[in-house]
Protein backbone atom coordinates (compact mmCIF):
# COMPACT_ATOMS: atom_id res chain seq x y z
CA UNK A 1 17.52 16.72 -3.77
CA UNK A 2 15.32 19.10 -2.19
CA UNK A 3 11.98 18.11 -0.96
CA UNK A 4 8.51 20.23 -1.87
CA UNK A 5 6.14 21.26 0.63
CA UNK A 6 2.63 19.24 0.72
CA UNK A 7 0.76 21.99 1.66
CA UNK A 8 -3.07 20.11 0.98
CA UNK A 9 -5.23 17.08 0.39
CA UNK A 10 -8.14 16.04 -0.56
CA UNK A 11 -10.30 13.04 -1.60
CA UNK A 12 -13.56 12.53 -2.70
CA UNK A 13 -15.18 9.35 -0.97
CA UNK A 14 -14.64 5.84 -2.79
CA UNK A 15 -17.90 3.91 -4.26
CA UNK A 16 -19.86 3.16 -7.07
CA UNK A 17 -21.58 6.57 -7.42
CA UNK A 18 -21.92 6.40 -11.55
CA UNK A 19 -21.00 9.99 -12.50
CA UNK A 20 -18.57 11.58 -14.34
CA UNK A 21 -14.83 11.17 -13.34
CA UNK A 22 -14.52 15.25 -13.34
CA UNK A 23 -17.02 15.25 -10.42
CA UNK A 24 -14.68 13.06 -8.03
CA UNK A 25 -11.63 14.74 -9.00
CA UNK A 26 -13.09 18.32 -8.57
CA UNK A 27 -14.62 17.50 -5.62
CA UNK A 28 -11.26 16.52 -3.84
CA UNK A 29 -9.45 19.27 -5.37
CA UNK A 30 -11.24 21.72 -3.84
CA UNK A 31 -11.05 20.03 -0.55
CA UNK A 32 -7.41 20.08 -1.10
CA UNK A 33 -7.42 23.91 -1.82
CA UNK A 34 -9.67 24.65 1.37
CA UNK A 35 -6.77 22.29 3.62
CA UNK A 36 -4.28 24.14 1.98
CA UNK A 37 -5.98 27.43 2.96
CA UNK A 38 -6.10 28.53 -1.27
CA UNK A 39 -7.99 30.02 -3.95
CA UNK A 40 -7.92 28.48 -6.98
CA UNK A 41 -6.50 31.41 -8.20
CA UNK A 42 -3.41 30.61 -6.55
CA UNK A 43 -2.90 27.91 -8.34
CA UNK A 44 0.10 28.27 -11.27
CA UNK A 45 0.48 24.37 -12.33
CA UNK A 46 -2.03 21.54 -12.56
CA UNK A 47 -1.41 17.93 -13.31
CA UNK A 48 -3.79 15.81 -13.88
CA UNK A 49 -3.95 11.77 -14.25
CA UNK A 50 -5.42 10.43 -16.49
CA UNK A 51 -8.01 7.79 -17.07
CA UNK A 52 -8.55 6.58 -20.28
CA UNK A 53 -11.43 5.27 -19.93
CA UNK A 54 -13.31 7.92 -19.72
CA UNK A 55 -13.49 9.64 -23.08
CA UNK A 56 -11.29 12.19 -24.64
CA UNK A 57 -11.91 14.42 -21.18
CA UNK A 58 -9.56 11.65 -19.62
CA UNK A 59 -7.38 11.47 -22.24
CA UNK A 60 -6.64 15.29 -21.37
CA UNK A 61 -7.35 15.26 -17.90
CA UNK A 62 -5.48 18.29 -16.85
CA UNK A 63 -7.18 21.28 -19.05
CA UNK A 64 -10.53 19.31 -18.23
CA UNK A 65 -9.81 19.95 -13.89
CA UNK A 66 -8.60 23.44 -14.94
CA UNK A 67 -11.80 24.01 -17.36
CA UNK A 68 -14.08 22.45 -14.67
CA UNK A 69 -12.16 24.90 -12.11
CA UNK A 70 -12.49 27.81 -14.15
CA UNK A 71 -10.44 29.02 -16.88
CA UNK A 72 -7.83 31.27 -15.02
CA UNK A 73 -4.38 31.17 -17.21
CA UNK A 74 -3.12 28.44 -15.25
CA UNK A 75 -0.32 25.64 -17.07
CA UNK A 76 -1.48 22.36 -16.94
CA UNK A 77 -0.18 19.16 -17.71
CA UNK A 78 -1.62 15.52 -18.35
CA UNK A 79 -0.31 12.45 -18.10
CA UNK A 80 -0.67 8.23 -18.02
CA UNK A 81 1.43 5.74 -16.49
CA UNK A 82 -1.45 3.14 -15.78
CA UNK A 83 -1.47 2.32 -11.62
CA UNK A 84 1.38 4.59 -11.61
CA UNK A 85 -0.07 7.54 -12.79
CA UNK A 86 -0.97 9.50 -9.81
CA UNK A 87 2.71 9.09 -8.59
CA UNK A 88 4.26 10.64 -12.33
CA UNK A 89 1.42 13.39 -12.22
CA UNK A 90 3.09 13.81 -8.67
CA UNK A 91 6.72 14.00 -10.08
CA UNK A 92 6.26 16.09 -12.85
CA UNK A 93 4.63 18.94 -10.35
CA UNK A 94 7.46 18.04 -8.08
CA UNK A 95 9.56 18.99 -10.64
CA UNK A 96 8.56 22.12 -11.91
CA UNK A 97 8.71 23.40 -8.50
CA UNK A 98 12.33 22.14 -7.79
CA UNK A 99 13.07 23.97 -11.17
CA UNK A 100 11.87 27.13 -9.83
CA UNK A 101 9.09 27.73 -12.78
CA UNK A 102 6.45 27.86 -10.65
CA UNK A 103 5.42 28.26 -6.55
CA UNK A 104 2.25 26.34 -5.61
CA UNK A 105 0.67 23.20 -7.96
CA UNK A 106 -2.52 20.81 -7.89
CA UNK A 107 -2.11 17.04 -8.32
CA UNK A 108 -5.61 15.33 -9.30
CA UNK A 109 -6.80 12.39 -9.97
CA UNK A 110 -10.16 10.55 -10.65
CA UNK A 111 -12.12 7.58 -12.13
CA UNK A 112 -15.05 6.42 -12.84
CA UNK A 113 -14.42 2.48 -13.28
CA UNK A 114 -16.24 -0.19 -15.51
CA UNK A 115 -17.89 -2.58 -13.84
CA UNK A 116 -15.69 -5.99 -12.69
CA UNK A 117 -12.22 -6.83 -13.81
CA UNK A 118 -10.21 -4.33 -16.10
CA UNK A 119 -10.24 -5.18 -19.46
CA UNK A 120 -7.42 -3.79 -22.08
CA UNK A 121 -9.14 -0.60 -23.78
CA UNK A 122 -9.10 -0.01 -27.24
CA UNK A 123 -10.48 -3.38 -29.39
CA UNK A 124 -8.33 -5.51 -30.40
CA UNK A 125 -4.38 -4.90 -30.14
CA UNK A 126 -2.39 -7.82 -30.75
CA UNK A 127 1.17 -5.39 -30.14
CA UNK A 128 -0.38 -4.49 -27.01
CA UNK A 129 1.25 -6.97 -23.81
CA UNK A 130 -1.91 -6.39 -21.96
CA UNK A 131 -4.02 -7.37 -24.83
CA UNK A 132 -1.94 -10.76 -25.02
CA UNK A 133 -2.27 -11.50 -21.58
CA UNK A 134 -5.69 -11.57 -21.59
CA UNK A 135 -6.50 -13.21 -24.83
CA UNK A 136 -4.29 -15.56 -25.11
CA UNK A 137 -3.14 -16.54 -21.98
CA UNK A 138 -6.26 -15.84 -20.49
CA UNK A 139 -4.42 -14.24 -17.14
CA UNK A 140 -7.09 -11.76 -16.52
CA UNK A 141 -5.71 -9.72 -13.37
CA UNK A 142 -7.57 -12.00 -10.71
CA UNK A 143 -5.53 -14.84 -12.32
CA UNK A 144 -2.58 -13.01 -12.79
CA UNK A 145 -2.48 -12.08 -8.66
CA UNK A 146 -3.09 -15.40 -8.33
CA UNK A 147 -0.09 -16.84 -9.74
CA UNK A 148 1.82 -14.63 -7.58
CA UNK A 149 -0.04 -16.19 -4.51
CA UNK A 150 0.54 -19.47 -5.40
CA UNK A 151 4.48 -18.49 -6.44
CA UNK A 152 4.46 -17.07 -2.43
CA UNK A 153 2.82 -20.58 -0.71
CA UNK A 154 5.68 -22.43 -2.96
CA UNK A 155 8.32 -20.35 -1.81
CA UNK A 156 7.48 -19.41 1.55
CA UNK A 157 4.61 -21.60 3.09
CA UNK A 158 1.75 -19.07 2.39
CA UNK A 159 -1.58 -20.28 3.56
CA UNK A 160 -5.49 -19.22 2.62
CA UNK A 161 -5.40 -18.22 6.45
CA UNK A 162 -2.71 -15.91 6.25
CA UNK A 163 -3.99 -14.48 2.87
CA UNK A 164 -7.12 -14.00 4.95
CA UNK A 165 -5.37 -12.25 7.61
CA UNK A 166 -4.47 -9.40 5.43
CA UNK A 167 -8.14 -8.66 5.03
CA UNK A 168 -9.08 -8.74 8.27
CA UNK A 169 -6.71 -6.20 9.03
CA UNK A 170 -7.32 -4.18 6.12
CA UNK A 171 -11.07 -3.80 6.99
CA UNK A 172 -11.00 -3.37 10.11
CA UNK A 173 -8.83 0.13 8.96
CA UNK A 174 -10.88 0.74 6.50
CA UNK A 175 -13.80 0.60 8.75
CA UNK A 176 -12.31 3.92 10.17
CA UNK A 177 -11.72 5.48 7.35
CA UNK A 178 -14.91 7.90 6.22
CA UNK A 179 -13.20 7.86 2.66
CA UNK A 180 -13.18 4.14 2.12
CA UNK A 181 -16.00 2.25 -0.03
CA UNK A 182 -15.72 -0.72 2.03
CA UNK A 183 -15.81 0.42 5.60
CA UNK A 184 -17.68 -3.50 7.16
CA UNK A 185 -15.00 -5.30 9.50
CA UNK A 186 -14.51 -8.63 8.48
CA UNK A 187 -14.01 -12.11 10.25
CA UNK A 188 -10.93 -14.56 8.79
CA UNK A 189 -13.80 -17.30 8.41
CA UNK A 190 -15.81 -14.87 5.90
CA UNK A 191 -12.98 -14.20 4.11
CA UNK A 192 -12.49 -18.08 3.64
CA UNK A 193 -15.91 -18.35 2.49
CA UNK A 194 -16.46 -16.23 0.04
CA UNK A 195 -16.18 -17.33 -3.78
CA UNK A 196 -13.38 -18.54 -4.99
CA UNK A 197 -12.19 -16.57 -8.26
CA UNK A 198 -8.50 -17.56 -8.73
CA UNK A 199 -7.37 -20.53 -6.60
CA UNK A 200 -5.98 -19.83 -4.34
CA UNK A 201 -7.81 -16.02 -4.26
CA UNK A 202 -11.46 -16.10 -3.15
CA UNK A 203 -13.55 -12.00 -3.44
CA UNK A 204 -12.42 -10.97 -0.21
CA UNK A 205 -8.77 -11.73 -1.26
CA UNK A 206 -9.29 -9.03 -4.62
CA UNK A 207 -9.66 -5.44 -4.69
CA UNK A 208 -12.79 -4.14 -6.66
CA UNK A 209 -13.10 -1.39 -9.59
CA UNK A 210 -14.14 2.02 -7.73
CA UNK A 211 -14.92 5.72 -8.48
CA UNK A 212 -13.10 8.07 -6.59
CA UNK A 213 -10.98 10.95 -6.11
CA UNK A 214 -7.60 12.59 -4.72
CA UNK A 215 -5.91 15.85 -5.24
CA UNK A 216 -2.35 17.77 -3.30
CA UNK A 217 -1.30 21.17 -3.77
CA UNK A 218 1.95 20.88 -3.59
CA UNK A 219 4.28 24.17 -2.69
CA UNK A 220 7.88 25.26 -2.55
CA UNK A 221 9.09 25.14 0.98
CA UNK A 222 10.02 28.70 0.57
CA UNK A 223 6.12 29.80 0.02
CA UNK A 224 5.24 27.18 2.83
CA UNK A 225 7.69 29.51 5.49
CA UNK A 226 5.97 32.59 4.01
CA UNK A 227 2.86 31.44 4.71
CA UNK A 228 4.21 29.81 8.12
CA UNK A 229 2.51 26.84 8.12
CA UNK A 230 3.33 23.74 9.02
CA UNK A 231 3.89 21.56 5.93
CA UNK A 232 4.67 17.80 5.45
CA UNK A 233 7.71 17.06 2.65
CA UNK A 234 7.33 15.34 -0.20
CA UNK A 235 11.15 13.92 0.43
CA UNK A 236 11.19 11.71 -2.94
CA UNK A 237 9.28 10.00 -5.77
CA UNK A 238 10.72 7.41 -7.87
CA UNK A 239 9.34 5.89 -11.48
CA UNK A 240 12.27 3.56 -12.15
CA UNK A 241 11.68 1.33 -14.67
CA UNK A 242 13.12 -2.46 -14.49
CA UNK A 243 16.34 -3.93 -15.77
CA UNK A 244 15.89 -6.83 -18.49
CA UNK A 245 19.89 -8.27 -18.51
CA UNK A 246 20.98 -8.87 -21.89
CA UNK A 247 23.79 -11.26 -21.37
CA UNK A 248 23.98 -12.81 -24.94
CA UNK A 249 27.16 -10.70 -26.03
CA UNK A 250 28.23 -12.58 -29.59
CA UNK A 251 24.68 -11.93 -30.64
CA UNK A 252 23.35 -8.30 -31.50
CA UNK A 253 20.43 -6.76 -29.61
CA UNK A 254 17.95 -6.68 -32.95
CA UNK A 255 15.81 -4.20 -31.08
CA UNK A 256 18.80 -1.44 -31.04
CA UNK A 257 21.21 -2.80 -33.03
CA UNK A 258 23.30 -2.69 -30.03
CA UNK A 259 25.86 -5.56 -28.61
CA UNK A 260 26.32 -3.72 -25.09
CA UNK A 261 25.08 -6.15 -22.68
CA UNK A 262 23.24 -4.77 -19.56
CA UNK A 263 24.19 -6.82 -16.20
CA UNK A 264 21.81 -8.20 -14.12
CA UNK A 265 19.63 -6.54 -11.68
CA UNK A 266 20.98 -5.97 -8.51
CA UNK A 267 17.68 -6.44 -7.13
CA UNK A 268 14.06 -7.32 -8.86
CA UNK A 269 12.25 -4.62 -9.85
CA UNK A 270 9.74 -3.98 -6.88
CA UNK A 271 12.88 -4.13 -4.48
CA UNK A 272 14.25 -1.05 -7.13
CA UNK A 273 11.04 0.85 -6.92
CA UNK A 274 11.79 1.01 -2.94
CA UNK A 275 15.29 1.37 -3.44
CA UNK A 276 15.58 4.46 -5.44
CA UNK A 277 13.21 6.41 -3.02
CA UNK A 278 15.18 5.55 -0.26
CA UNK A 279 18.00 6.73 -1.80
CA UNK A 280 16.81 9.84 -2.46
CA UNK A 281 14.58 11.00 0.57
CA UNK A 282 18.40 9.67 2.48
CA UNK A 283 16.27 7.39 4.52
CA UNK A 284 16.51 3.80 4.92
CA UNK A 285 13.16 0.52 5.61
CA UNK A 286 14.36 1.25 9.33
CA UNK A 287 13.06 4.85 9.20
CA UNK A 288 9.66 3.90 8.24
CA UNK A 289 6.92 4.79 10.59
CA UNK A 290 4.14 3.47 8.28
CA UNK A 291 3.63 2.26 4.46
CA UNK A 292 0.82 2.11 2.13
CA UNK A 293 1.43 -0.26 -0.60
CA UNK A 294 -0.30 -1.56 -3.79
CA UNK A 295 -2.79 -5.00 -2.25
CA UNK A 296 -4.56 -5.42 -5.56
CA UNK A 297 -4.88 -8.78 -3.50
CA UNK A 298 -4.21 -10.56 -0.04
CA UNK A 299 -0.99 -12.01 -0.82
CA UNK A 300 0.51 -9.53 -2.94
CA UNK A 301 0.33 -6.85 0.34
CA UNK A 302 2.75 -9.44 1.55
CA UNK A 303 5.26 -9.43 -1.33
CA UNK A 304 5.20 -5.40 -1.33
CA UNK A 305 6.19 -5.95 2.27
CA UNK A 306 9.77 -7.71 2.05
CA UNK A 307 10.24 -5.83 -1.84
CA UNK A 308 10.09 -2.41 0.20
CA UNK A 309 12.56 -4.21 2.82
CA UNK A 310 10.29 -3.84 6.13
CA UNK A 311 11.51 -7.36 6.44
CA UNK A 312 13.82 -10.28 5.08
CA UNK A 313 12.15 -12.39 2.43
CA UNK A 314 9.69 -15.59 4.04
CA UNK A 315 9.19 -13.05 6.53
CA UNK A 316 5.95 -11.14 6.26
CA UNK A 317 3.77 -13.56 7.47
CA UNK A 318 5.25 -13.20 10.58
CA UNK A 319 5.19 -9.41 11.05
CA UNK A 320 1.41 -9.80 10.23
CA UNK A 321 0.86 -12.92 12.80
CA UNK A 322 2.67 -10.73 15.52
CA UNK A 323 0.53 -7.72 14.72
CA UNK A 324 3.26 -5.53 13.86
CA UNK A 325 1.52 -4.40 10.74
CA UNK A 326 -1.74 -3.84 12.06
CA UNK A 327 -2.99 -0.39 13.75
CA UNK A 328 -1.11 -0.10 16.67
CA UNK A 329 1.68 -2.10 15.28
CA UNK A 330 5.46 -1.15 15.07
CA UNK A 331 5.21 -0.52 11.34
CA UNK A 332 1.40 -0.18 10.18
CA UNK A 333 1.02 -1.30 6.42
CA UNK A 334 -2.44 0.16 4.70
CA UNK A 335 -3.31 1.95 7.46
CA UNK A 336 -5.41 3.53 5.22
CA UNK A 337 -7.56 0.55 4.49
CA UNK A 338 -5.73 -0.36 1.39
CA UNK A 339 -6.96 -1.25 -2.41
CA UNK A 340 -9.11 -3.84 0.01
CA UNK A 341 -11.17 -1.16 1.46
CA UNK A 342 -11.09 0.99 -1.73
CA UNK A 343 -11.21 -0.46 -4.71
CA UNK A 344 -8.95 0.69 -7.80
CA UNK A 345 -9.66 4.08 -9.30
CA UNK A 346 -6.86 3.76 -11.45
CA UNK A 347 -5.18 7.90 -11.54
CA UNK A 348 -6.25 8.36 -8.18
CA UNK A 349 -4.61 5.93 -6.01
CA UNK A 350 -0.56 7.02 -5.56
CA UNK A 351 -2.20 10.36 -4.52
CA UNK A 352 -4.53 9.03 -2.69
CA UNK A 353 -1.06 7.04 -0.81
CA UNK A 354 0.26 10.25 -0.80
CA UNK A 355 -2.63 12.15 1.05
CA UNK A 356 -2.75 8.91 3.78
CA UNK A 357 0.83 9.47 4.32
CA UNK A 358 0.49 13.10 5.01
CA UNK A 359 -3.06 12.79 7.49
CA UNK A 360 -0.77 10.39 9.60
CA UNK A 361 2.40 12.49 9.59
CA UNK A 362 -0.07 15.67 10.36
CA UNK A 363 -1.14 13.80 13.35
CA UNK A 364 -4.49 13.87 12.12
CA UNK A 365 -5.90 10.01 11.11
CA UNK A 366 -7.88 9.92 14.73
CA UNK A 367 -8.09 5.94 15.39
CA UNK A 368 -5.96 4.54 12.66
CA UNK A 369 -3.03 7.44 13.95
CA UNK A 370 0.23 5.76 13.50
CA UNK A 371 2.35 6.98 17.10
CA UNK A 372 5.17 9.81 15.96
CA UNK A 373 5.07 8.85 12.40
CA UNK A 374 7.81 10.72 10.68
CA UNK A 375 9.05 8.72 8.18
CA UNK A 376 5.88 7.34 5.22
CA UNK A 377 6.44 5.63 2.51
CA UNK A 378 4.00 4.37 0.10
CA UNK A 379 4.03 2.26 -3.07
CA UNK A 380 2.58 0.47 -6.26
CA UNK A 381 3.50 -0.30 -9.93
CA UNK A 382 1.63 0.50 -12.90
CA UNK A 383 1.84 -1.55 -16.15
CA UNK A 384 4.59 -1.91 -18.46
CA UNK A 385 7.63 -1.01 -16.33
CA UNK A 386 6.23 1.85 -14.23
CA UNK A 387 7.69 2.37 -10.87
CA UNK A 388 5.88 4.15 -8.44
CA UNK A 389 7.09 4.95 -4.36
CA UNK A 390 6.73 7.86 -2.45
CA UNK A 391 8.64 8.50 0.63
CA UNK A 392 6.99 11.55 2.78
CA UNK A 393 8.59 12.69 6.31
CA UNK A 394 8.24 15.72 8.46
């Protein structure tokens, strides 16, 4: 498949500012217009993420950039695939390009995040998953990343110190990163001190709740030559959703009233995310110069590490002892700063992946530049099945 052009990004700073979400996303997507050297004007599709907690403006995010913008006749879209969003609000511009309805559109996404943990939205929803997990299970998302860290020290040896490790790195790149909310480096023995929340996660281990912004314009490659600049590619996106075998055959499937059986998974469902992007950007986790992926804590940057296959399972700890992930390293992984330095702002964050991935393949991140990058890939998963990777080269 044909890659799009990225043609500009912008972000508006992480924090705790307490506005409206409209002000972060418009912010960065008029940065992203000025990179991209164009008028609003020039605009034909915009996407927008949306956050849905943030009244019915959120709910419809994409006529509320375009009203914010100014009316000008331009199509819009919204749309919500939880942590995924950004990376489907990506897609579905991708796609309309590909299709040839339209030249040049703006991605955008912003929050404006409650205070603490998540919560599900909406009152009470006993059909809701999310819901359930919290009330009766009581696996608020701290917990929940928490179970995966202590599924990681079972099966591979994990320690607190190497949890801790991640963080150190982390901020230190965040600490060079004028977009990030947390931009303090931090020692391993802080990180080891600080309040335990989830055994084995202490605070530094857990990303915060954040305001913020991000925003593309993405192009066809044919109005990139016209314009003859030089353009990073948007060389795939996948939103796979997981495989749930149904190997019972002499019973019906009550859901569908269906007795086909669906095979196992060749692979779990992270490893798929990965998978299907490499597949279709016709790159492999040898051509990656650098990769942002989804640390909503310490231990699960390490997970996302041998899911996206930048190593065998057991393995990560090892490419973070040697420094291979770090800046500098053979393969830099949240280069960025990661959710560690920034905080969740829930529509924002695949695009804000995405505009990391192109400042390093432009050349331009200044100390956390990532030597000939060509190859980025970046990744996370929102609720209820939705994939989310993005694979950009030049």
């Amino acid at each position: 498949m044909s890659a799009v052009a990225v043609l500009g990004t912008g972000m508006h700073p992480w924090g705790k500012w307490g506005r409206p979400f409209l002000e972060y996303g418009v912010a960065a997507a008029r940065e992203a217009l000025r990179d991209a050297g164009l008028e609003w004007t020039d605009v034909q599709y915009v996407v927008g993420a949306d956050t849905i907690r943030n009244g019915y403006p959120g709910f419809v995010s994409g006529a509320s950039y375009a009203r914010e913008l100014g009316w000008s006749g331009a199509r819009v879209a919204s749309c919500y695939a939880a942590c995924a969003s950004g990376a489907q609000a990506l897609d579905i511009a991708r796609a309309r390009i590909l299709a040839g309805l339209c030249e040049v559109a703006l991605v955008i996404g912003a929050d404006a995040a409650p205070k603490g943990f998540f919560k599900p939205v909406g009152g009470d929803r006993p059909d809701d998953p999310d819901w359930l997990r919290f009330r009766l299970l009581g696996a608020t998302n701290p917990a929940y990343f928490a179970l995966y860290a202590r599924r990681r020290m079972a099966l591979h040896g994990s320690t607190p110190a190497d949890f801790a490790a991640v963080k150190v790195k982390n901020a230190l790149a965040g600490s060079l990163n004028p977009m990030a909310r947390y931009r303090k480096r931090v020692t391993a023995e802080e990180v080891l001190a600080s309040p335990m929340v989830a055994d084995p996660l202490r605070l530094m281990d857990i990303c915060a709740t954040s305001d913020g912004g991000a925003a593309v314009v993405l192009a066809s490659q044919e109005f990139a030559r016209r314009r003859s600049v030089p353009f990073v590619r948007l060389a795939a996106v996948s939103t796979v959703t997981p495989v749930f075998p149904n190997t019972v055959l002499e019973l019906p499937d009550f859901a569908t009233d269906s007795t086909a059986a669906v095979p196992a998974p060749e692979r779990p469902f992270r490893a798929a995310i990965a998978h299907a992007a490499y597949e279709e950007a016709g790159v492999g986790p040898e051509d990656v110069s650098l990769a942002e992926v989804y640390d909503l804590s310490t231990a699960l940057e390490l997970d996302w590490m041998e899911d996206l296959g930048l190593c065998p399972p057991g393995e990560a700890e090892k490419l973070l002892r040697d420094g291979r992930t770090a800046l500098g390293g053979s393969i830099p992984v949240n280069p960025s700063g990661g959710l560690a330095s920034f905080g969740e702002a829930i529509p924002a964050q695949a695009i804000a992946q995405l505009v990391e991935l192109t400042t390093q393949l432009r050349g331009g991140a200044g100390a956390r530049q990532t030597a000939d990058a060509r190859v980025g890939l970046a990744a996370n998963q929102g609720l209820f099945g939705h994939g989310s990777a993005i694979i950009a080269t030049v």
